[in-house]
PDB file of N, CA and C in Angstrom:
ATOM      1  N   UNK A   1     137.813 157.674  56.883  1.00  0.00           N
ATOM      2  CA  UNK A   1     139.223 157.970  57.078  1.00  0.00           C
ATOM      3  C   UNK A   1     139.398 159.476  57.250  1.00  0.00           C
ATOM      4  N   UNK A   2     139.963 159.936  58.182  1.00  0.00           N
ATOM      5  CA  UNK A   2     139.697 161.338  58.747  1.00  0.00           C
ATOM      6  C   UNK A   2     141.536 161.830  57.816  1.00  0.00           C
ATOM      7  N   UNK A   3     141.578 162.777  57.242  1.00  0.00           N
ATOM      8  CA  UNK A   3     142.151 163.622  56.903  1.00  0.00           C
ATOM      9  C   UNK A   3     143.249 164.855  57.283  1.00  0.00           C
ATOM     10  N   UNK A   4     144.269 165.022  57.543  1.00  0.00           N
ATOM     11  CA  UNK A   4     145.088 165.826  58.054  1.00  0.00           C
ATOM     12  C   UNK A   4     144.835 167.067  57.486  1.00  0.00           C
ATOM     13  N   UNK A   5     144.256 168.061  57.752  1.00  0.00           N
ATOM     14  CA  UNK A   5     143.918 168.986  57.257  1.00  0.00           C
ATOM     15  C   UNK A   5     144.553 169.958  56.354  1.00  0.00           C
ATOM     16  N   UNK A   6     145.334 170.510  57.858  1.00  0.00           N
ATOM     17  CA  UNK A   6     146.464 171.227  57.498  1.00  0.00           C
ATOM     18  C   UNK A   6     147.829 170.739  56.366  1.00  0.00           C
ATOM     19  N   UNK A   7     147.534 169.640  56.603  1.00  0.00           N
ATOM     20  CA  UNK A   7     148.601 168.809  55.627  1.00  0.00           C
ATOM     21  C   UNK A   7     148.498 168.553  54.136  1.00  0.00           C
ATOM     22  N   UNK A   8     147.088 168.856  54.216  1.00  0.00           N
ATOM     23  CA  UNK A   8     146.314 168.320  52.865  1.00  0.00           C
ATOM     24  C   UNK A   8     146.141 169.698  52.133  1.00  0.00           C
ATOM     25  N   UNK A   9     145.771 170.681  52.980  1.00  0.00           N
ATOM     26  CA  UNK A   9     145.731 171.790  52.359  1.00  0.00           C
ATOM     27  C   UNK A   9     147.149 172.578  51.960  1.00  0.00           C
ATOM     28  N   UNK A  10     147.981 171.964  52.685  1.00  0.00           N
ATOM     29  CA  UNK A  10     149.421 172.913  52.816  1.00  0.00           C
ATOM     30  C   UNK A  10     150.229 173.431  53.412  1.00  0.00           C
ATOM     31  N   UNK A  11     148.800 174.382  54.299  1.00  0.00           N
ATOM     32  CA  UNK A  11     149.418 174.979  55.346  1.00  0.00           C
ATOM     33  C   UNK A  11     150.001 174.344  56.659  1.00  0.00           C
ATOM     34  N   UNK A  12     150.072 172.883  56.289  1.00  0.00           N
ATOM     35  CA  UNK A  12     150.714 172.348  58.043  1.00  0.00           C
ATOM     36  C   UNK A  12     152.630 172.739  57.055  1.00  0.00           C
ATOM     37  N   UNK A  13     152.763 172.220  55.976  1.00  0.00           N
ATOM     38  CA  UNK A  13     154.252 172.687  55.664  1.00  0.00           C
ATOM     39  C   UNK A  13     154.403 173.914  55.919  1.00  0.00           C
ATOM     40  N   UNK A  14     153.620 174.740  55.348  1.00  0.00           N
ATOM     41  CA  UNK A  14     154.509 176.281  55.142  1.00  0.00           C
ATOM     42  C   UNK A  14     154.245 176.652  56.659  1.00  0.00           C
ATOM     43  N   UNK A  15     153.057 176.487  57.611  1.00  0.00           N
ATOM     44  CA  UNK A  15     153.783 177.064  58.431  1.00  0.00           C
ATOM     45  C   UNK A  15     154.644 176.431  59.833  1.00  0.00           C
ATOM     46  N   UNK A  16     154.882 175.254  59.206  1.00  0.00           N
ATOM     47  CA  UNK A  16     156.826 175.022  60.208  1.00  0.00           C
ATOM     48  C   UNK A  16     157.770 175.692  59.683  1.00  0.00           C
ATOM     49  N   UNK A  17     157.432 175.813  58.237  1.00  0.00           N
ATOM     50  CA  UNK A  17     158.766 176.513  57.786  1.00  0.00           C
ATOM     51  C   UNK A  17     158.745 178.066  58.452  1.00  0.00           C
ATOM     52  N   UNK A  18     157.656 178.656  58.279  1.00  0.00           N
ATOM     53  CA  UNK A  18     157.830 179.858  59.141  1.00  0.00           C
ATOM     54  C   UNK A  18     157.352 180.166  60.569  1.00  0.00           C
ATOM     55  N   UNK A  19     157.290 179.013  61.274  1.00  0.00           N
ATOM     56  CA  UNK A  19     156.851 178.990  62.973  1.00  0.00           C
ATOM     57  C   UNK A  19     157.947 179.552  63.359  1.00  0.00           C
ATOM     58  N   UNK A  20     157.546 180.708  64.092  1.00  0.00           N
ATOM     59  CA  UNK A  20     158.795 181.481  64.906  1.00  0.00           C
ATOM     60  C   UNK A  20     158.503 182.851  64.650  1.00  0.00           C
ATOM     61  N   UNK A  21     158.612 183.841  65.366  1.00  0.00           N
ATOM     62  CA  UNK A  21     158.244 185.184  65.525  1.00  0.00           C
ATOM     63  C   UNK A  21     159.129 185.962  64.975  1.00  0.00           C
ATOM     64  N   UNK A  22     160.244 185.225  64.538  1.00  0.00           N
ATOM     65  CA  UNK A  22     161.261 186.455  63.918  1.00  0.00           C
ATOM     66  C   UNK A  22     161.801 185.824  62.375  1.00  0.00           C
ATOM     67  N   UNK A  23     160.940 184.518  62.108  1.00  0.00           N
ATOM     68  CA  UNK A  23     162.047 184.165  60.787  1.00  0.00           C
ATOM     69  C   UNK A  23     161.450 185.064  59.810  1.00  0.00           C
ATOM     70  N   UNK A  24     160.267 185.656  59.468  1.00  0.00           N
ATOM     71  CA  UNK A  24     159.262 186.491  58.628  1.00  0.00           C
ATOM     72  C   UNK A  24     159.940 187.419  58.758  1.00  0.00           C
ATOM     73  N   UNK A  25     160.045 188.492  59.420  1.00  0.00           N
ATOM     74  CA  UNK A  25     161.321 189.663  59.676  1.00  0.00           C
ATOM     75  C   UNK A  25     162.636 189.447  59.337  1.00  0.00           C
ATOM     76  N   UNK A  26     163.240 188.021  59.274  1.00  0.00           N
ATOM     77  CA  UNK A  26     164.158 187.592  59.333  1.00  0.00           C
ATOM     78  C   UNK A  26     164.602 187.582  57.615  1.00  0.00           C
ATOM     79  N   UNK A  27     163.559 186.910  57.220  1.00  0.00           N
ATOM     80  CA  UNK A  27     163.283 186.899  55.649  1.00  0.00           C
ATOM     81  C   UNK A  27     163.268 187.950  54.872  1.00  0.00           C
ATOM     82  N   UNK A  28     162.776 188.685  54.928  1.00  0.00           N
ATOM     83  CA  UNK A  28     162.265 190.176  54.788  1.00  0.00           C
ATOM     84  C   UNK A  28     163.668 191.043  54.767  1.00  0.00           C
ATOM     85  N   UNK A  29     164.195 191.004  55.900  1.00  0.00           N
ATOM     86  CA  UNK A  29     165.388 191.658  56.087  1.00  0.00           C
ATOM     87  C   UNK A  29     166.909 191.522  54.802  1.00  0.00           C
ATOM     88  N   UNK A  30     166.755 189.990  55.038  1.00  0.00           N
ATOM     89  CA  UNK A  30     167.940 189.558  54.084  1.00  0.00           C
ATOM     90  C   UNK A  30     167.784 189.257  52.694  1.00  0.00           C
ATOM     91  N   UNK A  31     166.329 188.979  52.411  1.00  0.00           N
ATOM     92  CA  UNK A  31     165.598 189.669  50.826  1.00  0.00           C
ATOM     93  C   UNK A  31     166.349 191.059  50.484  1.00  0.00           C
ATOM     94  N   UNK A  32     166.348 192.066  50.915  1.00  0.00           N
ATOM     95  CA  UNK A  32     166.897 193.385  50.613  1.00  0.00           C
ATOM     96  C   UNK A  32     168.598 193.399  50.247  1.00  0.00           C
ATOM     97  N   UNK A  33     168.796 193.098  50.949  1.00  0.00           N
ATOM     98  CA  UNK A  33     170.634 192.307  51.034  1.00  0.00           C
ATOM     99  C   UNK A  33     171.242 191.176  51.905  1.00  0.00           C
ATOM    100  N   UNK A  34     172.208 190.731  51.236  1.00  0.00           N
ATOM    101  CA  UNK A  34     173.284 189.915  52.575  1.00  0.00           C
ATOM    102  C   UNK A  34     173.226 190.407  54.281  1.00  0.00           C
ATOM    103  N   UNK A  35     172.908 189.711  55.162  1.00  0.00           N
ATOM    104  CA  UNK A  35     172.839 190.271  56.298  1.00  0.00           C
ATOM    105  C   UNK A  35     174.099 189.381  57.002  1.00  0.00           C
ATOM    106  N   UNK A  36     174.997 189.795  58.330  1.00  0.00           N
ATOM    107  CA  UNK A  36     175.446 189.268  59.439  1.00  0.00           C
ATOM    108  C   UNK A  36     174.590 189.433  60.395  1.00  0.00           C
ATOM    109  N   UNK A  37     174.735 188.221  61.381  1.00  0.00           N
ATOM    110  CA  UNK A  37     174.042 187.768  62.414  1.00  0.00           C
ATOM    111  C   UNK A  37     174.297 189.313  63.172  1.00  0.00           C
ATOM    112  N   UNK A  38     175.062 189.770  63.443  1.00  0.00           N
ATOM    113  CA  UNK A  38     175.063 190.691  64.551  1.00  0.00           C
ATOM    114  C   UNK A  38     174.333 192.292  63.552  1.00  0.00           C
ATOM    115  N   UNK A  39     174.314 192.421  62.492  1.00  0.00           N
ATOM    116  CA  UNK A  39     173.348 193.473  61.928  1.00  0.00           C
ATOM    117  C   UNK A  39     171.598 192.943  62.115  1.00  0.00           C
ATOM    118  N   UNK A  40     171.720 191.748  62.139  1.00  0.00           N
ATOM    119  CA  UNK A  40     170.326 191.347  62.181  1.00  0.00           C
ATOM    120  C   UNK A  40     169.963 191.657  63.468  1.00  0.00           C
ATOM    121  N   UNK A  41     170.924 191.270  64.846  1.00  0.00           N
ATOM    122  CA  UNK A  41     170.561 191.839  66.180  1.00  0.00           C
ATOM    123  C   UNK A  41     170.303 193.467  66.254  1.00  0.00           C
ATOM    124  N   UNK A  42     171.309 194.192  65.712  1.00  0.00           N
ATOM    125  CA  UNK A  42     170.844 195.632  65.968  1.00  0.00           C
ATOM    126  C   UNK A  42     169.388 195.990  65.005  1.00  0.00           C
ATOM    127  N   UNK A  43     169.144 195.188  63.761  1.00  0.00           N
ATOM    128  CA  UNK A  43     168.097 195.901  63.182  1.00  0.00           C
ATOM    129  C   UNK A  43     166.576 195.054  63.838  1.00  0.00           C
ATOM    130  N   UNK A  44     166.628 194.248  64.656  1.00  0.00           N
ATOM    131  CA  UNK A  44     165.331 193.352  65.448  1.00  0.00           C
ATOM    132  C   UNK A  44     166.020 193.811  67.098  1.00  0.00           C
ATOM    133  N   UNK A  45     165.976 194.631  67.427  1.00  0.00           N
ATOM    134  CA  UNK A  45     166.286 194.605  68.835  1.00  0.00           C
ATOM    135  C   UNK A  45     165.899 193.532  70.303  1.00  0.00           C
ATOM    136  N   UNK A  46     164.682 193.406  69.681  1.00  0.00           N
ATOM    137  CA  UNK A  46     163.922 192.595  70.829  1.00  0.00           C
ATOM    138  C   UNK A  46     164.105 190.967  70.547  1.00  0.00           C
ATOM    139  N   UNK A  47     164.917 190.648  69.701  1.00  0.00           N
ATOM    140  CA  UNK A  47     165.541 189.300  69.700  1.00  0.00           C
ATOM    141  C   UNK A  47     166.588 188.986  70.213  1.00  0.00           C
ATOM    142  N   UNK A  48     166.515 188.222  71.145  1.00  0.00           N
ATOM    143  CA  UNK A  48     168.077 187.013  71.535  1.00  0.00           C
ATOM    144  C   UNK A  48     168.580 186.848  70.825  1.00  0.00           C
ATOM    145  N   UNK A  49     170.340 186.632  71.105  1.00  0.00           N
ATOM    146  CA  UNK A  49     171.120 186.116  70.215  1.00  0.00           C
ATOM    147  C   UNK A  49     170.816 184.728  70.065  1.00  0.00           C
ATOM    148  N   UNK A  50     170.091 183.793  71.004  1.00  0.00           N
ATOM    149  CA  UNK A  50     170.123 182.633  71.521  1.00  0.00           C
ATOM    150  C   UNK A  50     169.181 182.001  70.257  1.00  0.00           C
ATOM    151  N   UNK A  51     167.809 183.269  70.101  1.00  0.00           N
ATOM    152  CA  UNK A  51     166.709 182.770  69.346  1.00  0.00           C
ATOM    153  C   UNK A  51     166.847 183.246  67.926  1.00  0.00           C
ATOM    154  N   UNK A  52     167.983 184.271  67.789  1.00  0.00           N
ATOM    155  CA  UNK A  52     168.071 184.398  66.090  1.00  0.00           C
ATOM    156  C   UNK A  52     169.046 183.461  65.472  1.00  0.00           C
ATOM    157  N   UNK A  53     170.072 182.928  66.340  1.00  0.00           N
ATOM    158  CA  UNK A  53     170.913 181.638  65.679  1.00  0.00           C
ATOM    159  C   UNK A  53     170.107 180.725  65.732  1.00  0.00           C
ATOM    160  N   UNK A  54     169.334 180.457  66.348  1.00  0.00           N
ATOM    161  CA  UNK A  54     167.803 179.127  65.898  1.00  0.00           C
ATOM    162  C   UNK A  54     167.352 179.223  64.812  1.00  0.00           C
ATOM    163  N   UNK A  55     166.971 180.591  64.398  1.00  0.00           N
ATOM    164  CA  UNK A  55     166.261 180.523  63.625  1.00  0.00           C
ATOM    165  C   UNK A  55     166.867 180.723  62.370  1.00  0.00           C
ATOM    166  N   UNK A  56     168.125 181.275  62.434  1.00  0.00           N
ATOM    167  CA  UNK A  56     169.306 180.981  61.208  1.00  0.00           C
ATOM    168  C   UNK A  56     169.555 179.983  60.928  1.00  0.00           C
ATOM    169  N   UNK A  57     169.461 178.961  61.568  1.00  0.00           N
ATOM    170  CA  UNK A  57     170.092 177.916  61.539  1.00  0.00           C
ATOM    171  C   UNK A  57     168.799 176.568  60.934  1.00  0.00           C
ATOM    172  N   UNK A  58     167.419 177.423  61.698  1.00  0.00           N
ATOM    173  CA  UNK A  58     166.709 176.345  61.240  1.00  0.00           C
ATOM    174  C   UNK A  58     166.000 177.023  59.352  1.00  0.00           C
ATOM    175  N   UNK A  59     166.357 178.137  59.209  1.00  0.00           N
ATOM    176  CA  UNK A  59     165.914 178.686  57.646  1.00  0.00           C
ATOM    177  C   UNK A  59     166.510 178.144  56.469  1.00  0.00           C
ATOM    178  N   UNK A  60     168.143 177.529  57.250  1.00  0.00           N
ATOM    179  CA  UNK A  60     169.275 177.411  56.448  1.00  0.00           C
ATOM    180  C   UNK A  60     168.880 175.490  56.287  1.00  0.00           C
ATOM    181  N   UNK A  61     168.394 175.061  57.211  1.00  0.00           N
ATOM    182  CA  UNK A  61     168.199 174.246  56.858  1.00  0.00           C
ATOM    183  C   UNK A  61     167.281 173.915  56.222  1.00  0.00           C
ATOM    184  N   UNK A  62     166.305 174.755  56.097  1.00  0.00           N
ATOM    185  CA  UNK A  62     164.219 174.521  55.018  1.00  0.00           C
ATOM    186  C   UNK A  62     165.063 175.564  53.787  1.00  0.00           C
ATOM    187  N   UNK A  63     166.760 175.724  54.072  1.00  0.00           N
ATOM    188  CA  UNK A  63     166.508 176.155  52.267  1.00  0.00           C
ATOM    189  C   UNK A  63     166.406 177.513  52.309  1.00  0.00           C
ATOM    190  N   UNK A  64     165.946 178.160  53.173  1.00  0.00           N
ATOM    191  CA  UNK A  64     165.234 179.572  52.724  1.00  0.00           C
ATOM    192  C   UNK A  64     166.417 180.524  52.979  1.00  0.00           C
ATOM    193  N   UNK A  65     167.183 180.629  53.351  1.00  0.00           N
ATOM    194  CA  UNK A  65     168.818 180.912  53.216  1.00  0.00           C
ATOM    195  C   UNK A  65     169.859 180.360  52.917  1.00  0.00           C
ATOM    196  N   UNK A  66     170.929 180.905  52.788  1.00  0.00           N
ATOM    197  CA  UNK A  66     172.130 180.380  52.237  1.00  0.00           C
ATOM    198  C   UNK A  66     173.343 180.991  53.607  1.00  0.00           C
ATOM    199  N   UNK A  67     173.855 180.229  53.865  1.00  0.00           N
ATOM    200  CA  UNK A  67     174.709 180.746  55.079  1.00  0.00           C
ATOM    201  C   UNK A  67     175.979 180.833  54.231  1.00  0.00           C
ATOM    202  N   UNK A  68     176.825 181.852  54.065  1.00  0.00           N
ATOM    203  CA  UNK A  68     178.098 182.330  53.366  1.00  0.00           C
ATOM    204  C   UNK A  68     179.266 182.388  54.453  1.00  0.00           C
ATOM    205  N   UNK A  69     180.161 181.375  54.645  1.00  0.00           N
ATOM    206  CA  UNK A  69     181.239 181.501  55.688  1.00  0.00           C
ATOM    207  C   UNK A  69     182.567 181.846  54.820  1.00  0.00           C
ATOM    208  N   UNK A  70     182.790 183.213  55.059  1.00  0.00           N
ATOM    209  CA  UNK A  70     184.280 183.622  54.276  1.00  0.00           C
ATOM    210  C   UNK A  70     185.480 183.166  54.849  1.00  0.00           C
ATOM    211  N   UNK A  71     185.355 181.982  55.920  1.00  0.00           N
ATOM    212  CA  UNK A  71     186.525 181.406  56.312  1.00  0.00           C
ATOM    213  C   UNK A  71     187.575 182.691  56.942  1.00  0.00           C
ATOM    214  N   UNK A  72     187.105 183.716  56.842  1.00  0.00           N
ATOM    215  CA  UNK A  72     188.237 184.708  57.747  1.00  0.00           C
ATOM    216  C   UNK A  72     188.401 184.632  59.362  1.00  0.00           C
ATOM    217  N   UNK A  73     189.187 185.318  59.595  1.00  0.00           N
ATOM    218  CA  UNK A  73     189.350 185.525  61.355  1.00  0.00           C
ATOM    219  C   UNK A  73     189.701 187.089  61.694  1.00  0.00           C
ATOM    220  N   UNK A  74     189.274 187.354  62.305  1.00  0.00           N
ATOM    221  CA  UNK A  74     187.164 186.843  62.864  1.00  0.00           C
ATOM    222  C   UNK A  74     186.377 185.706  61.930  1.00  0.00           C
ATOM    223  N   UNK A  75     186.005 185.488  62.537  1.00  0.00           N
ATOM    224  CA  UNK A  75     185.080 184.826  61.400  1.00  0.00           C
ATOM    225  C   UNK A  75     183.771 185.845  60.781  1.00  0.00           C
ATOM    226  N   UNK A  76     183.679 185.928  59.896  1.00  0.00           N
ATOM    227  CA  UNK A  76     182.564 186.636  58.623  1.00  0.00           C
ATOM    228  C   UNK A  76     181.476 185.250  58.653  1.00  0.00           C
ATOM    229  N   UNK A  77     180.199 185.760  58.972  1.00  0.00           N
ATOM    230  CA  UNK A  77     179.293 184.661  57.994  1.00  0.00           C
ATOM    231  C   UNK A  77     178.109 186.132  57.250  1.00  0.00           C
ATOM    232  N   UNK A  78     177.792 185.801  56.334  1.00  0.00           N
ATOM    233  CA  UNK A  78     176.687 186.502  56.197  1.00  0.00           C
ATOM    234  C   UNK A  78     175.588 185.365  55.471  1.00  0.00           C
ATOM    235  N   UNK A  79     174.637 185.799  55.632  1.00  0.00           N
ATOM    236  CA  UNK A  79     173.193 184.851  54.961  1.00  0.00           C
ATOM    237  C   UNK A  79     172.293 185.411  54.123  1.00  0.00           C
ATOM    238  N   UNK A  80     171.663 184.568  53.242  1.00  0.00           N
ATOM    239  CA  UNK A  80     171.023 185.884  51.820  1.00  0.00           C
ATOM    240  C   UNK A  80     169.844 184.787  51.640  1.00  0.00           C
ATOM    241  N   UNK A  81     168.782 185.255  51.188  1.00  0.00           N
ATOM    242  CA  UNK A  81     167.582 184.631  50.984  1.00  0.00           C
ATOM    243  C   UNK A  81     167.830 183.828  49.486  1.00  0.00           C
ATOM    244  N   UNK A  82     167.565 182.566  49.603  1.00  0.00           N
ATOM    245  CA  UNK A  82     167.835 181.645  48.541  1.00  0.00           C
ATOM    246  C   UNK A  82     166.151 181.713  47.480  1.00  0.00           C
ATOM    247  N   UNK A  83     166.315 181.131  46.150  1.00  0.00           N
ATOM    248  CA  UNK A  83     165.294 181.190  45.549  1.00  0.00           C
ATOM    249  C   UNK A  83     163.892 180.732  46.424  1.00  0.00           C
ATOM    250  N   UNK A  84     164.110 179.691  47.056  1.00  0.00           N
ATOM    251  CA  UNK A  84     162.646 179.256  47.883  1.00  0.00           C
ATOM    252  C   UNK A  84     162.429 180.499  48.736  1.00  0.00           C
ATOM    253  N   UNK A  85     163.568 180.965  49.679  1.00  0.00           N
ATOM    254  CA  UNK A  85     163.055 182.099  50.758  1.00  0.00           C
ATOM    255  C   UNK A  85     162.363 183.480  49.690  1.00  0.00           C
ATOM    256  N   UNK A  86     163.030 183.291  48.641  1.00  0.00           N
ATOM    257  CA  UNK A  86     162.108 184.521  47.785  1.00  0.00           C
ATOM    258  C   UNK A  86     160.627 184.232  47.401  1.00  0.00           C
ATOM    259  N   UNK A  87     160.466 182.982  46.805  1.00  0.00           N
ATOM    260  CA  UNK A  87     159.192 182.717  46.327  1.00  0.00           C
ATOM    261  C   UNK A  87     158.608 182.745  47.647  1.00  0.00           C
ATOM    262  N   UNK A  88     158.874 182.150  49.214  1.00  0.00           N
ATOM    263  CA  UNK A  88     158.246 182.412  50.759  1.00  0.00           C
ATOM    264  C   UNK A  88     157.738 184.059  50.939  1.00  0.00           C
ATOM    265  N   UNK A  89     158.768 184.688  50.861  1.00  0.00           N
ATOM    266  CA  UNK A  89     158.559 186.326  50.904  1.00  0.00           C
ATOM    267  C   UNK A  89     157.772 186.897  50.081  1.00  0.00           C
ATOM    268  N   UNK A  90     157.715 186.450  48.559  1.00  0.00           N
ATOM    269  CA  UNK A  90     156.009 186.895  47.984  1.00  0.00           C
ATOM    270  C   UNK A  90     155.216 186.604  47.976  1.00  0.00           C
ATOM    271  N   UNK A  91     154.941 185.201  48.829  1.00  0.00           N
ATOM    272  CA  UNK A  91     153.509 184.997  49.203  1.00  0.00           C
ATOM    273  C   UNK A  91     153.336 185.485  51.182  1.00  0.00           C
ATOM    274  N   UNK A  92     153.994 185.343  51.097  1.00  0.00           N
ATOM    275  CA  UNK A  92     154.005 186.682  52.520  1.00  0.00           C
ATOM    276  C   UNK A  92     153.407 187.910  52.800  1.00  0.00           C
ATOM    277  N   UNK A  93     154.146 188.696  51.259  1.00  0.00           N
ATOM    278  CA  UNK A  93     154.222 189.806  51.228  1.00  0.00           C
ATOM    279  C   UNK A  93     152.353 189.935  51.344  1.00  0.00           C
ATOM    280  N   UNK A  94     151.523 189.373  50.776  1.00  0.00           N
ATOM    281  CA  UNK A  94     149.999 189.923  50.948  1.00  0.00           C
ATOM    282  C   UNK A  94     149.797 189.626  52.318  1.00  0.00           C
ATOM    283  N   UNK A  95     149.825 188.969  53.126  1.00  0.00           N
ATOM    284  CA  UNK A  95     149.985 188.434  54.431  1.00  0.00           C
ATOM    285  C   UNK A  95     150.165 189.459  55.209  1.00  0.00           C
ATOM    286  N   UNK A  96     151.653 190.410  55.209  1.00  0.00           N
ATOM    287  CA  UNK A  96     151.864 191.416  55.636  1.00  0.00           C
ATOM    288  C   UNK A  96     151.311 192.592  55.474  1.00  0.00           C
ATOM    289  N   UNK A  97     150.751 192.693  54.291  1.00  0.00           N
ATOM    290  CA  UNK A  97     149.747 193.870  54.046  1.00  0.00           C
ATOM    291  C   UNK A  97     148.766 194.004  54.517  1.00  0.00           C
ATOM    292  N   UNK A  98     147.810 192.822  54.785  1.00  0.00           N
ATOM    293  CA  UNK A  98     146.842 192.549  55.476  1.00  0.00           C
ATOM    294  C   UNK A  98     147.243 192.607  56.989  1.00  0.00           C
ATOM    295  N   UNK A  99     147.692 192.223  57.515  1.00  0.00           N
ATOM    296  CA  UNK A  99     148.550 192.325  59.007  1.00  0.00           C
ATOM    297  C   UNK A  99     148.492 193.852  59.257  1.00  0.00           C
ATOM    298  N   UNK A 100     149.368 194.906  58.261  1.00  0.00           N
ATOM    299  CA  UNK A 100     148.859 196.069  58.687  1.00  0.00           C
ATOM    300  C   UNK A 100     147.584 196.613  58.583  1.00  0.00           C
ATOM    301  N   UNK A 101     147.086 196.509  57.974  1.00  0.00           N
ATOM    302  CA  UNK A 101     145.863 196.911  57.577  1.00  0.00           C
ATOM    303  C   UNK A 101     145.408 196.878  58.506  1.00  0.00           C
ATOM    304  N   UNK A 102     145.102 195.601  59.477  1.00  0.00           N
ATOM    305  CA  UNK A 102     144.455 195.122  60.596  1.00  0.00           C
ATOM    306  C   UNK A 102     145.039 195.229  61.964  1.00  0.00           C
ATOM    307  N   UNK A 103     146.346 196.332  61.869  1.00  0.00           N
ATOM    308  CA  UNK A 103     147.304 196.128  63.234  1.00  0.00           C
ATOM    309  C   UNK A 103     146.762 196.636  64.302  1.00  0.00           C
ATOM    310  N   UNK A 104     145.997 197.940  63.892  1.00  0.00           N
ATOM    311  CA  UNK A 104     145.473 198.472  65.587  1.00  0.00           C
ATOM    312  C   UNK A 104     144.358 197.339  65.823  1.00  0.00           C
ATOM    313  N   UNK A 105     143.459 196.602  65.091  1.00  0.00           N
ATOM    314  CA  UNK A 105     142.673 195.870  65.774  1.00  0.00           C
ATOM    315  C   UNK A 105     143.262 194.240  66.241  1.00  0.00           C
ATOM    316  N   UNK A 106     143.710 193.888  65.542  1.00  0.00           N
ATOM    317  CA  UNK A 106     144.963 193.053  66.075  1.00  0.00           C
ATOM    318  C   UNK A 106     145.524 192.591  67.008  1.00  0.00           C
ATOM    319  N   UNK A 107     146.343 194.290  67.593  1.00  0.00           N
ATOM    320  CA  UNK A 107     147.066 194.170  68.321  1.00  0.00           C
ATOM    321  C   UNK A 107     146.800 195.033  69.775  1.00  0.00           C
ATOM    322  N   UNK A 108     145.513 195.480  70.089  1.00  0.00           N
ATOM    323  CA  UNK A 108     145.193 195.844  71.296  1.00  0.00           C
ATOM    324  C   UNK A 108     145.689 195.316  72.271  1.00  0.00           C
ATOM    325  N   UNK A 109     145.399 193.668  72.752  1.00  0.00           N
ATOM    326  CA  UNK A 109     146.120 193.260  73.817  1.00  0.00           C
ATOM    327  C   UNK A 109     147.348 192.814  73.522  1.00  0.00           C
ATOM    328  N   UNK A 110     148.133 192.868  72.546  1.00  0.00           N
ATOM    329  CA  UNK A 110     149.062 192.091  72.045  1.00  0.00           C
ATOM    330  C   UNK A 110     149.987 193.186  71.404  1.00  0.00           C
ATOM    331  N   UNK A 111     150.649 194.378  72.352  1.00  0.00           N
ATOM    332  CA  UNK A 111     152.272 194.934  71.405  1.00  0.00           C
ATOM    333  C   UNK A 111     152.497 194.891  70.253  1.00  0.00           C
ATOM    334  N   UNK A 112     153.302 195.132  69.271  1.00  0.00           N
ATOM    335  CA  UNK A 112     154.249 194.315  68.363  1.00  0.00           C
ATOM    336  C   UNK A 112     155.273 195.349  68.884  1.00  0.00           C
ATOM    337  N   UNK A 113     156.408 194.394  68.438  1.00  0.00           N
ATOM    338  CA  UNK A 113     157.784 194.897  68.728  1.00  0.00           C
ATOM    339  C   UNK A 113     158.131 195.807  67.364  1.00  0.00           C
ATOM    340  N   UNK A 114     159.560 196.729  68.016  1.00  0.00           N
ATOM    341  CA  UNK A 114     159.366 197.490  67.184  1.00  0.00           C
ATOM    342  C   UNK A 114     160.693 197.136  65.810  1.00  0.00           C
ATOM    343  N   UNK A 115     160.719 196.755  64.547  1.00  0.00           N
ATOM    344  CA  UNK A 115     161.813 196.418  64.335  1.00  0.00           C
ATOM    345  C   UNK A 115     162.364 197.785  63.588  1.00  0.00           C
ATOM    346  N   UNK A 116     163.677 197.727  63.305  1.00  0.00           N
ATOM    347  CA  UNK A 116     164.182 199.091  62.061  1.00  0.00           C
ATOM    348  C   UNK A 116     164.813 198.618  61.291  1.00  0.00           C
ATOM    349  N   UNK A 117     164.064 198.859  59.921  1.00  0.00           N
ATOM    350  CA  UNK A 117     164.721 198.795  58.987  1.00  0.00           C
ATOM    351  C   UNK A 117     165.936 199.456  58.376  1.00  0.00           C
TER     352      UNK A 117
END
């Protein structure tokens, strides 16, 4: 009986929950404070509006945010990393350390974008 690997070990969950190039940045970001969708565009430049409401939308649903609608007009939403997106972000956090560590070899053929914190 052949075995799902990834499934068995774990890593097929954790990484749907973080498949996507910006929810890790995304996480990261709103760990620090409450973010709005349109501060999250100016501080990730090289993201779509198209692909950061995806990915708001799909964090909010694995839990790892909390979407806050103040019912005003305009409308206000802001989003904040919920207890799971925190416990996600410290096992990350070695992930990311290692990532730099290793970025110029890494990323020779492969950019990274630039984000600001």
């Amino acid at each position: 009986m052949a075995t799902n690997l990834p499934e068995a070990c774990g890593l097929g969950p954790a990484f749907r929950v973080i498949n996507g190039k910006w929810k890790g940045t995304i996480l990261w970001l709103c760990r620090k404070q409450p973010r709005r969708p349109g501060e999250l565009r100016r501080l990730i430049p090289d993201v779509s509006e198209k692909m950061l409401i995806q990915h708001l939308r799909e964090m909010v649903a694995d839990g790892l945010l909390d979407r806050h609608d103040f019912g005003e007009i305009p409308p206000r939403v802001e989003y904040s990393v919920t207890d799971l997106g925190r416990e996600l972000d410290d096992v990350l956090t070695p992930l990311a350390h290692w990532g730099l560590k290793h970025a110029d070899r890494l990323t020779r053929d492969h950019p990274m974008s630039v984000v600001k914190a």
